[in-house]
Protein backbone atom coordinates (compact mmCIF):
# COMPACT_ATOMS: atom_id res chain seq x y z
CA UNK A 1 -30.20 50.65 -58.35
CA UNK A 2 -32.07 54.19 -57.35
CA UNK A 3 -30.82 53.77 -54.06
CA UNK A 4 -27.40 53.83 -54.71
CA UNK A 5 -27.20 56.18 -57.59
CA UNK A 6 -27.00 59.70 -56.30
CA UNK A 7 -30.51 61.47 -56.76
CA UNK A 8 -28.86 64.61 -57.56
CA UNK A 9 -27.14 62.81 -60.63
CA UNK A 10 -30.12 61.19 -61.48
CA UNK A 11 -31.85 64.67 -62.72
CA UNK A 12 -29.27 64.31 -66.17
CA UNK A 13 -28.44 60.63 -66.24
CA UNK A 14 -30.56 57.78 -66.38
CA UNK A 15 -28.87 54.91 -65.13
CA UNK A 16 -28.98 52.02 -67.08
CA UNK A 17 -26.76 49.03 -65.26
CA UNK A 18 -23.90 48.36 -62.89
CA UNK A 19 -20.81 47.12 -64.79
CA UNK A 20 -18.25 47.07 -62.33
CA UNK A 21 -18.14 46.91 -58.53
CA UNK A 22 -14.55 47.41 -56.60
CA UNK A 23 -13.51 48.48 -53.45
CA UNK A 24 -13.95 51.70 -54.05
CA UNK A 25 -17.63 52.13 -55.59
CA UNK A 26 -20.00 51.41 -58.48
CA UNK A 27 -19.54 51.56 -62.15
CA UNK A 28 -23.25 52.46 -63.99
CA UNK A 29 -23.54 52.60 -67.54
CA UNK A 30 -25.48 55.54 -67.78
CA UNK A 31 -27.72 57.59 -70.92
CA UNK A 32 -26.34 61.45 -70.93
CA UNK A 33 -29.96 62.71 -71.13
CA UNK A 34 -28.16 66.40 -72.03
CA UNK A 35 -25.94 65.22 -74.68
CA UNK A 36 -27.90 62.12 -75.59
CA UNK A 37 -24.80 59.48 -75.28
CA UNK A 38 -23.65 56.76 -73.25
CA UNK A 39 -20.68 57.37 -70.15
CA UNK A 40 -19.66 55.23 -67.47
CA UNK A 41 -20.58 57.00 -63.86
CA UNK A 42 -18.21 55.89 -60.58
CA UNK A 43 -19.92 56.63 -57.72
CA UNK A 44 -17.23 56.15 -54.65
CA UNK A 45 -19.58 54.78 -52.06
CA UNK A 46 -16.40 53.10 -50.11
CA UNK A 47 -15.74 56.09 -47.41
CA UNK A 48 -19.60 57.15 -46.86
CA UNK A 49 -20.05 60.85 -46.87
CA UNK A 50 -16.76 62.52 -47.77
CA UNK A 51 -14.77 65.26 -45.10
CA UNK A 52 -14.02 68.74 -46.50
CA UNK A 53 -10.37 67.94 -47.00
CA UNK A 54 -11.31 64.47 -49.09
CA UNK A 55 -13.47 66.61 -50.90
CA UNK A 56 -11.16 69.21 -52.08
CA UNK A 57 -8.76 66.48 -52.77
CA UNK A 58 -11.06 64.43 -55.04
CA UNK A 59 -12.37 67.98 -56.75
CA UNK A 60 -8.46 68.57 -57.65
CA UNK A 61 -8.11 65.24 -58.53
CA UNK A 62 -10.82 65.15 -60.83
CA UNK A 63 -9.91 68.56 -62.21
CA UNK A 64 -6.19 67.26 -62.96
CA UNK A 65 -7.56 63.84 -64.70
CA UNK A 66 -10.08 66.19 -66.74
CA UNK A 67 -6.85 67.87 -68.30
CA UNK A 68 -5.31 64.61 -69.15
CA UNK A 69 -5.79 64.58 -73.05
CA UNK A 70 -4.61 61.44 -74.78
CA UNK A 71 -6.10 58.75 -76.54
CA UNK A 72 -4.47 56.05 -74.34
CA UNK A 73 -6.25 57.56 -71.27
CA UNK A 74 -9.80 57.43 -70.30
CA UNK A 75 -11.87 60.92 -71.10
CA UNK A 76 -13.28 62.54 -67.85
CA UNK A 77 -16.34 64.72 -68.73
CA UNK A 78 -17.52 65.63 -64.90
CA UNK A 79 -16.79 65.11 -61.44
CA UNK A 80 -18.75 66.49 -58.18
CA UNK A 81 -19.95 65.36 -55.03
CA UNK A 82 -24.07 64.64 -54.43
CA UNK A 83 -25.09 64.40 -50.86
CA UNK A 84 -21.73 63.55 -49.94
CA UNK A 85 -20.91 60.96 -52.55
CA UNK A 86 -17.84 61.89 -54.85
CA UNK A 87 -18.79 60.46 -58.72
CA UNK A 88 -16.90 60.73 -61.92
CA UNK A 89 -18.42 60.80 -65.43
CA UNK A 90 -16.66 59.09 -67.62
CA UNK A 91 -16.32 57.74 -71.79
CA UNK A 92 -17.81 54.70 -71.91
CA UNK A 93 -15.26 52.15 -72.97
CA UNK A 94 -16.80 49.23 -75.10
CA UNK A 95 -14.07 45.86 -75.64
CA UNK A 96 -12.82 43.90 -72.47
CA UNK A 97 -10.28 44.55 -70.12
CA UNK A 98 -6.98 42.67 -70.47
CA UNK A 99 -7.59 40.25 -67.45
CA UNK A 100 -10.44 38.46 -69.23
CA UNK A 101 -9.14 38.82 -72.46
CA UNK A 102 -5.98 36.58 -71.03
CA UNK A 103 -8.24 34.58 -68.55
CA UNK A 104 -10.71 33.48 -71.55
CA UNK A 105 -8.04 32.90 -75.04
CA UNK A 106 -4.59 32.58 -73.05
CA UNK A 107 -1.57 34.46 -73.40
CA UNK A 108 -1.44 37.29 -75.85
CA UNK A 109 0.99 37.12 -78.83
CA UNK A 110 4.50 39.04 -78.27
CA UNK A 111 3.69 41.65 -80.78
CA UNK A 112 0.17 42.59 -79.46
CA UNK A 113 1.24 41.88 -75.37
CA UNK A 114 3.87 44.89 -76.52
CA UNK A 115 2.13 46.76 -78.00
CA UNK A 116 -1.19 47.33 -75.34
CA UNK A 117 2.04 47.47 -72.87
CA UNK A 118 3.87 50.83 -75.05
CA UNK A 119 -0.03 52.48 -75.41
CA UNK A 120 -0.34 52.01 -71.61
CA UNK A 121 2.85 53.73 -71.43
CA UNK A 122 2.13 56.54 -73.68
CA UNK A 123 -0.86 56.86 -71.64
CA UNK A 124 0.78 57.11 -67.98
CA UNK A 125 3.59 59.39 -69.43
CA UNK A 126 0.90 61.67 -70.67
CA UNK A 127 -0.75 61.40 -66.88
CA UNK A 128 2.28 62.14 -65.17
CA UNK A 129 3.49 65.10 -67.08
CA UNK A 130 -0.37 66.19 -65.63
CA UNK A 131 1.00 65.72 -62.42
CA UNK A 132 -1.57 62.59 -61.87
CA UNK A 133 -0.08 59.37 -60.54
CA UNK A 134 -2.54 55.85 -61.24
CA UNK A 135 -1.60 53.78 -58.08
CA UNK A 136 -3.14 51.02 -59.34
CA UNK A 137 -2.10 49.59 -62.65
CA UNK A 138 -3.43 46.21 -63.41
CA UNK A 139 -4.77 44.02 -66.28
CA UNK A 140 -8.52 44.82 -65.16
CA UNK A 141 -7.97 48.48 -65.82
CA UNK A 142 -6.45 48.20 -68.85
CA UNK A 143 -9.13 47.88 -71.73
CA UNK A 144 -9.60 47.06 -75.39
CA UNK A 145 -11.97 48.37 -77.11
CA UNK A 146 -13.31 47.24 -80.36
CA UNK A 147 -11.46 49.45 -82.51
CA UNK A 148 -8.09 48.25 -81.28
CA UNK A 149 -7.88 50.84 -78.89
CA UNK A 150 -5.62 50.63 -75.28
CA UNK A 151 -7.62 52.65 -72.63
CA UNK A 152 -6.25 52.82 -68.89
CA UNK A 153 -8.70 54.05 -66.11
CA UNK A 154 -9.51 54.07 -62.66
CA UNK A 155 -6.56 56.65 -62.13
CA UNK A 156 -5.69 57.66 -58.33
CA UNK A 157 -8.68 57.32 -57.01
CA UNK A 158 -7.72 55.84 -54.08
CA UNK A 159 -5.72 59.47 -53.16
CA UNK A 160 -9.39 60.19 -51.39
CA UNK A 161 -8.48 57.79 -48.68
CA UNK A 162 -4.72 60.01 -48.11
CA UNK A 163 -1.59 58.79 -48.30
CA UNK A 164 -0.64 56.80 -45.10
CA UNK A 165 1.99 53.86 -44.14
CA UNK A 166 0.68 50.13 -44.88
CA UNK A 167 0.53 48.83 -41.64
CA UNK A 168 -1.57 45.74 -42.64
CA UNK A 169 -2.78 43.98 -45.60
CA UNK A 170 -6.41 45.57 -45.16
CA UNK A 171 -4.54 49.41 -45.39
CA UNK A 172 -3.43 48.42 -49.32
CA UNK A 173 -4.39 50.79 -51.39
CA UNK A 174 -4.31 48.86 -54.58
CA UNK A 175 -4.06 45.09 -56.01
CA UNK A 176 -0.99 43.19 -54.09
CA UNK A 177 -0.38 41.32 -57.45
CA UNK A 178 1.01 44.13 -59.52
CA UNK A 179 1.89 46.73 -56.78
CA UNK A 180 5.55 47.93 -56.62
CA UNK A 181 7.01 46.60 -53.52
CA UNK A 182 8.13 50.09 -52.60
CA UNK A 183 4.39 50.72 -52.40
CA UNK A 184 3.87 48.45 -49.89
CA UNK A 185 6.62 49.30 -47.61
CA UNK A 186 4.65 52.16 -47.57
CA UNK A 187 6.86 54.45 -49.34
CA UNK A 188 5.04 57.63 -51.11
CA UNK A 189 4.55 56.57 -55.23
CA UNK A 190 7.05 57.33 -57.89
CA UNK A 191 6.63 57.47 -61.47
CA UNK A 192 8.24 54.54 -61.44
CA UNK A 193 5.75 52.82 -59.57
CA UNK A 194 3.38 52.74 -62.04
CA UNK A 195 6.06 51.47 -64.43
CA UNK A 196 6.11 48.14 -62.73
CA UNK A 197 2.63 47.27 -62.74
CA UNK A 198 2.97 47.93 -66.40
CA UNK A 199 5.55 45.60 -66.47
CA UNK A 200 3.69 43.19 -63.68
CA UNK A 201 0.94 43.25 -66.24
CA UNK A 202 3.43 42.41 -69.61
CA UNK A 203 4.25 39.63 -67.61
CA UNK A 204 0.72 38.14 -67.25
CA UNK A 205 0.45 39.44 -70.96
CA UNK A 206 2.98 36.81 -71.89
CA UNK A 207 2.76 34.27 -69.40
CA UNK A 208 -0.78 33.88 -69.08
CA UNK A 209 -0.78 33.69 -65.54
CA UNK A 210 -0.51 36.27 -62.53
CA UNK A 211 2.94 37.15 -61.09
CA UNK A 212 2.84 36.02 -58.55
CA UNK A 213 0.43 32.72 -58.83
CA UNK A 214 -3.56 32.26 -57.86
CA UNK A 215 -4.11 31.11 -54.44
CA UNK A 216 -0.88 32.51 -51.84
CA UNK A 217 -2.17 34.26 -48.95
CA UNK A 218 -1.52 38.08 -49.07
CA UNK A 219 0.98 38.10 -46.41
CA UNK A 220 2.44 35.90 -48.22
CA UNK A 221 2.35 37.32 -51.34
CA UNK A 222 3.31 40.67 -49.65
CA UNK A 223 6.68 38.91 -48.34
CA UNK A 224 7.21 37.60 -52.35
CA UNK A 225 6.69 40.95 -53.96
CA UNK A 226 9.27 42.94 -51.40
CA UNK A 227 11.48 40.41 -50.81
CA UNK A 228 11.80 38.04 -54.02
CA UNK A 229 10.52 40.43 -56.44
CA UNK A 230 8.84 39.62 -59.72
CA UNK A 231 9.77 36.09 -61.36
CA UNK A 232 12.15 36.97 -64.60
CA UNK A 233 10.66 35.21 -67.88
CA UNK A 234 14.32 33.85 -68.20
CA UNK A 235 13.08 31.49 -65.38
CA UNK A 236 10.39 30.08 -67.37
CA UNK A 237 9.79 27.47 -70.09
CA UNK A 238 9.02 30.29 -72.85
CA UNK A 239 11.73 30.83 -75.59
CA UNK A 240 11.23 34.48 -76.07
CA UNK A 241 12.65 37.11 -78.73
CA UNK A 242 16.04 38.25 -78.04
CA UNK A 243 16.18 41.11 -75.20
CA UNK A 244 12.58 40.49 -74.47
CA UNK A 245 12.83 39.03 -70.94
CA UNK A 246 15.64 41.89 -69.79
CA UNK A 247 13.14 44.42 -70.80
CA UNK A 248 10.39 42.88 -68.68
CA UNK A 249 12.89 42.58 -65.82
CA UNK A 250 13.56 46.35 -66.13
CA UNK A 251 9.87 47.48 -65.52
CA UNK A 252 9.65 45.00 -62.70
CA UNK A 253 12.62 45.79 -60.92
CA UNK A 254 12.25 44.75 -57.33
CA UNK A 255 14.13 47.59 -56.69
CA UNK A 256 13.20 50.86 -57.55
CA UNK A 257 17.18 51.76 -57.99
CA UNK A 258 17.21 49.39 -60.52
CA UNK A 259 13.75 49.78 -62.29
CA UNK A 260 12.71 52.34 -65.84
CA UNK A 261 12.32 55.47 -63.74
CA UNK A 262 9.57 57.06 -66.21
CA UNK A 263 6.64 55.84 -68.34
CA UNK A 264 8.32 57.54 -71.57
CA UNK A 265 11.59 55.56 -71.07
CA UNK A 266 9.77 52.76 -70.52
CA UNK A 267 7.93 52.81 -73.59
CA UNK A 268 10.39 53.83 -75.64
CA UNK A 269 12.21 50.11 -74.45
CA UNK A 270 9.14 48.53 -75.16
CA UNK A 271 8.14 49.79 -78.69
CA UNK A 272 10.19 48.02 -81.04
CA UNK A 273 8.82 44.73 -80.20
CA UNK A 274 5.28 46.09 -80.98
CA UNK A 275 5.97 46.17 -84.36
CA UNK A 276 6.56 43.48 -86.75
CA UNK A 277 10.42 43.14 -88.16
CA UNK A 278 11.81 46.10 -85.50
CA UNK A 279 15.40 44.65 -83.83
CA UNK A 280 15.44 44.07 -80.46
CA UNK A 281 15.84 47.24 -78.69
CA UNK A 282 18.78 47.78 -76.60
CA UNK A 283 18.70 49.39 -72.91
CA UNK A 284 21.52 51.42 -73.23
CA UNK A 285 20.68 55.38 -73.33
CA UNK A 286 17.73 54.84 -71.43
CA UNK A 287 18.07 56.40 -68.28
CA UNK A 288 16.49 59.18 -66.32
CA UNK A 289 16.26 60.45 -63.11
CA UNK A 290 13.44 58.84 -60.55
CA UNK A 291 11.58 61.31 -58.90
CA UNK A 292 8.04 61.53 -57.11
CA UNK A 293 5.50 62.91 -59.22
CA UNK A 294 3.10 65.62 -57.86
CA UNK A 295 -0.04 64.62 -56.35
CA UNK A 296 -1.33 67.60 -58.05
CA UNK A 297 -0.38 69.81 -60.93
CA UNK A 298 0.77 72.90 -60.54
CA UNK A 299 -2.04 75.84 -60.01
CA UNK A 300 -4.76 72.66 -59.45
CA UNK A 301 -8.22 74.88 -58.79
CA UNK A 302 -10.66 73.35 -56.43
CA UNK A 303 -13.48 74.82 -57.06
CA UNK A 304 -16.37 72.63 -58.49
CA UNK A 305 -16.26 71.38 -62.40
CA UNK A 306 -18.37 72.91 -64.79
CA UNK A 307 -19.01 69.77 -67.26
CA UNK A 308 -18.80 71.81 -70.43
CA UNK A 309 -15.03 73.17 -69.48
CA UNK A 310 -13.00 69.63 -69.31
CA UNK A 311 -12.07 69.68 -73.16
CA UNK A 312 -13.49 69.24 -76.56
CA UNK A 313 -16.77 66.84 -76.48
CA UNK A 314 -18.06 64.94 -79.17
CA UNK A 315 -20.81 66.14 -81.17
CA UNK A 316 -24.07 64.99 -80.22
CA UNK A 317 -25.74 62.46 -82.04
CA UNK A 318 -28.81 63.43 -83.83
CA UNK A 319 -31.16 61.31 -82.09
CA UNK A 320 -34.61 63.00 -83.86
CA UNK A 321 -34.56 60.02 -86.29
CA UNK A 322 -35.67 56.83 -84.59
CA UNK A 323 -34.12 54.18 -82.56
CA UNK A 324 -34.73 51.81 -85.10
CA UNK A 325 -34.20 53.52 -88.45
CA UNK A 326 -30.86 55.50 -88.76
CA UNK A 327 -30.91 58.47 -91.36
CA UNK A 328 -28.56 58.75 -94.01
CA UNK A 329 -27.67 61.95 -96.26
CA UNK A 330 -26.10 60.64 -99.40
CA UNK A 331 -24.43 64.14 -99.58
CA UNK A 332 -22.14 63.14 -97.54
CA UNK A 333 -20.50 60.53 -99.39
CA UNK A 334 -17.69 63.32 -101.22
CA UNK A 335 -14.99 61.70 -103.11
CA UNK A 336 -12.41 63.56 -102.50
CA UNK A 337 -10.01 62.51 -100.29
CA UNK A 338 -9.50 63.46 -96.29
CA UNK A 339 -5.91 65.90 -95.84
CA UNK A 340 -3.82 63.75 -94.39
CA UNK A 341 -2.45 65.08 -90.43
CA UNK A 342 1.26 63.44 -90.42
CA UNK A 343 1.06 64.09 -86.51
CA UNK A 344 -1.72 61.71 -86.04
CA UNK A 345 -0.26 57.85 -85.11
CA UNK A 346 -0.94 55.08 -87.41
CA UNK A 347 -4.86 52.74 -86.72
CA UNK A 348 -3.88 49.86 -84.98
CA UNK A 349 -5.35 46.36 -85.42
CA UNK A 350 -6.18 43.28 -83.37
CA UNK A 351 -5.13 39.60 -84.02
CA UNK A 352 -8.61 37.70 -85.08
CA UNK A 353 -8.72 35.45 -81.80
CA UNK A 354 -8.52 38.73 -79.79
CA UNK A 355 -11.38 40.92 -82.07
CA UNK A 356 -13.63 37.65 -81.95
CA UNK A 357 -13.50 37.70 -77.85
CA UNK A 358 -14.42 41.10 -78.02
CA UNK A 359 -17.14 41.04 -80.80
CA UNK A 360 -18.72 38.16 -78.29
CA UNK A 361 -19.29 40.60 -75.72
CA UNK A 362 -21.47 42.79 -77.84
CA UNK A 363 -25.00 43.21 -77.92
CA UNK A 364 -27.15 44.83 -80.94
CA UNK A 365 -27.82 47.84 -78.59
CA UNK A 366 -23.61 48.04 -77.70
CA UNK A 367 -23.22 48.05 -81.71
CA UNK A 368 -26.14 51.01 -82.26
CA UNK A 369 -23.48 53.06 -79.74
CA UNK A 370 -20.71 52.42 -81.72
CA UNK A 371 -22.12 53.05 -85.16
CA UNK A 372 -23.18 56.54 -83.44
CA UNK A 373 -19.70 57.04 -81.93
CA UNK A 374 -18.57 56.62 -85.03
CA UNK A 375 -20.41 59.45 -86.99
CA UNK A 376 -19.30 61.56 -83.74
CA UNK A 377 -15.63 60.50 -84.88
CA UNK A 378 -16.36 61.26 -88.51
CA UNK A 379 -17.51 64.57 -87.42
CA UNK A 380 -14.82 65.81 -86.16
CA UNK A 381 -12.50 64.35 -89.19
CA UNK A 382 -10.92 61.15 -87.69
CA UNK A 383 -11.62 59.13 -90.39
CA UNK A 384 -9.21 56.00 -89.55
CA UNK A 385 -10.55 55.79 -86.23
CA UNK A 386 -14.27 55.63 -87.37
CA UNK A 387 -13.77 53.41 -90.22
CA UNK A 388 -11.60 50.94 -87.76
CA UNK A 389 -14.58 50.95 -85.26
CA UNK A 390 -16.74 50.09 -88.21
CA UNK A 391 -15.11 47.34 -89.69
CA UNK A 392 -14.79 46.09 -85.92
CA UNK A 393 -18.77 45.79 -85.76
CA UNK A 394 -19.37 45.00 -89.22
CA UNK A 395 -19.02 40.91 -88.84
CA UNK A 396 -21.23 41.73 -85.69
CA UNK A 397 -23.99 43.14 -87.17
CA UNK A 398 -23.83 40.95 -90.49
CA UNK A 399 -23.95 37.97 -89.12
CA UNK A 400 -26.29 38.28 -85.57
CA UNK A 401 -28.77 41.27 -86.85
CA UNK A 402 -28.70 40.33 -89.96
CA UNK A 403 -27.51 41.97 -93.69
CA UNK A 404 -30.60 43.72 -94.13
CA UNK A 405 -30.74 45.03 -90.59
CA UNK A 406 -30.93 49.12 -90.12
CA UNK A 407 -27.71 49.10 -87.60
CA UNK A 408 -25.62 46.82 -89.91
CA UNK A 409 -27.18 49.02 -93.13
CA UNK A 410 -26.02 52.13 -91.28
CA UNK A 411 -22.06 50.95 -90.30
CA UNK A 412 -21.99 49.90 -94.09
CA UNK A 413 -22.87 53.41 -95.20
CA UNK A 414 -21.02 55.03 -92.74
CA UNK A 415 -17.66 52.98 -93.76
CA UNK A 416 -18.57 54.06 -97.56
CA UNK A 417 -18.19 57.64 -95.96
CA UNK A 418 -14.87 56.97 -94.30
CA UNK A 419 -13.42 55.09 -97.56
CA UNK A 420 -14.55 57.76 -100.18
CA UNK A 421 -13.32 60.73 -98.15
CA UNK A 422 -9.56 58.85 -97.33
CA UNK A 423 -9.89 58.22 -101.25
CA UNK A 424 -10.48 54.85 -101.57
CA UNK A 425 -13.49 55.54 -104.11
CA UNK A 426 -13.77 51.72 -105.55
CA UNK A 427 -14.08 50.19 -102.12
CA UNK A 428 -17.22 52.75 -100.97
CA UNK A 429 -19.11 52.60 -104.02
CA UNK A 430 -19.40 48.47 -103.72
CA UNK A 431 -20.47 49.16 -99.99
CA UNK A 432 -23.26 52.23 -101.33
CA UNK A 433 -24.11 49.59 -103.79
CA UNK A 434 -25.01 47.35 -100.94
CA UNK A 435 -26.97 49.96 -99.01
CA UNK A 436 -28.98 50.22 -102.34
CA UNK A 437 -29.75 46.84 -103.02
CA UNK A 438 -31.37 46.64 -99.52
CA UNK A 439 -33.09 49.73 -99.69
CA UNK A 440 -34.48 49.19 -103.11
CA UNK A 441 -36.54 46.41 -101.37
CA UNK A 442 -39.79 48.44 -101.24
CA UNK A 443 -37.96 50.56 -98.78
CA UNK A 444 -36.45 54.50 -98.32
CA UNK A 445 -33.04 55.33 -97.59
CA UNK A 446 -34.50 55.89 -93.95
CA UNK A 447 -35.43 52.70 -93.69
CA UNK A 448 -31.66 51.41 -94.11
């Protein structure tokens, strides 16, 4: 692992695993030895040591995806290049991506398949009005976390590689299955472009299985994608909610002419099916005007990052206390409700099959870094968004740590926290009352 994390990195963050390996580099989990938190560190390893132009490119790159602020979109904290080697530091994103969430419990539900399509929407929009195209939309880099959360990554990182013609199936800069066939013609990317592989991906949402099928050969597959286009779910066995199947077909326009030309008026077509009782929604009104976005935005400065200047962190968690025995301050626990911010959206929630797969990809050391994201998120007053990451890991740590355990002790006082302050004083007493019981077991409140 040393040899292939960069050495200069190494002097903050420890790394702790590879998670992911692509194309383009390494994923690491990685302990923030600064701030004292998990991120997710991409070294690009796939070009060797970068040229001075790739190296402004990926520094205003990085600097454009650093200014991308939306909860749909990953969080870049720092970017550089060590020895040659462009990395990105990244949130670390618990859940699973959609591929293996579809791969392991088979198509998604209608509601919730809409749904993680509209937040992947919401997401791109924000990216392109940064100027910042993905390139690469696809099940595997759209993730779930634990809270309910839709998180898209891995944005336009193949840019460091230029943009050139396809000429072959090993020039593809991205996955064949859910790449607009403009893209491989080898026409420059439109906004539009990333609206079909968010339809490619609703598709395999529904369906359960890839566009396109498992096993073609890509020049196959290449010929199907530019010259068939996407398979309509009117073609399949499926009876689907009225509309339903048109709006697919209008992400995944084979041609671009014909496609949603922007993320926004894409989700706003997808939306009402996210929610339960909405009509279907009709197409008409929803038109725009297709136009490249930017490779950069406008006034993009290349010099280096400074990691404390790419937006609001999260607090650090106080980490004095030990490993093993979270701290509580009963001081906390006020009453009074939380002021309500009518600008923030509405928590949303997973069906049970789909928060079971994800609870049975976490460990008890996964669940400590949740609990302590979740006092982060209490910190800085989002309440509903701590209390649904709780609740997430609370059948987690319950039933494989144990009731009496310090992590599941710790989520139970910290969801009494979230409950009394959003004034629901009944539920957070019974779960302080809980907390007690355990602790009045021969043990302090830092034992919980």
């Amino acid at each position: 692992m040393a040899d292939v994390f960069p050495r200069g990195l190494a002097r903050r963050f420890e790394p702790v695993r590879p998670v992911g390996r692509g194309g383009m580099g390494t994923v690491f989990e990685a302990e923030d030895g600064l701030l004292r938190r998990r991120v997710a560190v991409k070294v690009l390893t796939a070009y060797g040591s970068v040229s001075e132009a790739a190296a402004r490119r990926f520094e205003g790159e990085a600097r454009a995806l650093a200014r991308i602020s939306h909860p749909n979109v990953v969080g870049v904290y720092d970017a550089g290049i060590d020895e040659g080697t462009p990395y990105l530091v990244m949130e670390f994103l618990d859940g699973s991506d959609v591929s293996a969430l579809v791969r392991t419990g088979g198509p998604l539900p209608v509601r919730e398949a809409c749904r993680i399509a509209a937040d992947t929407l919401a997401g791109l929009g924000a990216a392109h009005r940064s100027g910042v195209l993905h390139r690469d939309v696809k099940p595997a880099n759209i993730r779930l976390t634990a809270s309910g959360r839709v998180v898209l990554y891995d944005f336009g990182l193949a840019r460091l590689a230029g943009e050139v013609a396809i000429t072959s199936a090993g020039d593809l800069l991205g996955t064949p299955q859910y790449m607009a066939p403009e893209r491989i013609r080898g026409q420059l990317p439109l906004a539009a472009s990333d609206v079909y592989g968010v339809g490619a991906c609703l598709h395999f949402m529904l369906t359960g299985e890839p566009p396109f099928g498992e096993a073609h050969h890509v020049d196959v597959l290449l010929d199907r994608v530019t010259r068939d286009g996407l398979p309509s779910l009117h073609d399949g066995p499926m009876a689907w909610p009225a509309g339903l199947a048109d709006a697919v077909d209008a992400l995944s326009a084979r041609d671009v002419e014909a496609r949603i030309p922007t993320a926004a008026a894409a989700e706003a077509l997808i939306r009402p099916w996210a929610g339960a009782g909405d009509p279907a929604p009709d197409r008409a009104g929803v038109e725009a005007e297709a136009r490249p976005v930017d490779d950069r935005a406008p006034g993009t400065d290349l010099r280096p990052l400074d990691s404390h200047g790419a937006g609001e962190e999260p607090a650090p968690f106080d980490e004095d206390a030990s490993e093993e025995v979270p701290e509580y301050d009963w001081g906390l626990v006020d009453v009074r409700p939380a002021p309500v911010h009518p600008h923030r959206t509405g928590h949303v929630t997973l069906s049970q099959s789909t928060r079971r797969l994800v609870r049975s990809r976490m460990t008890g050391q996964t669940a400590l870094s949740r609990q302590r994201e979740a006092v982060g998120l209490i910190q800085r007053g989002n309440l509903r968004e701590a209390l649904d990451l709780l609740a997430g890991l609370g059948p987690f740590c319950t039933q494989t740590l144990g009731p009496a355990h310090p992590t599941t002790l710790a989520c139970q006082y910290w969801q009494a926290v979230c409950l009394a302050r959003l004034g629901r004083a009944p539920q957070a007493l019974e779960l302080l009352a809980r907390v007690s019981a355990h602790n009045g077991q021969g043990r302090g409140t830092e034992d919980a």
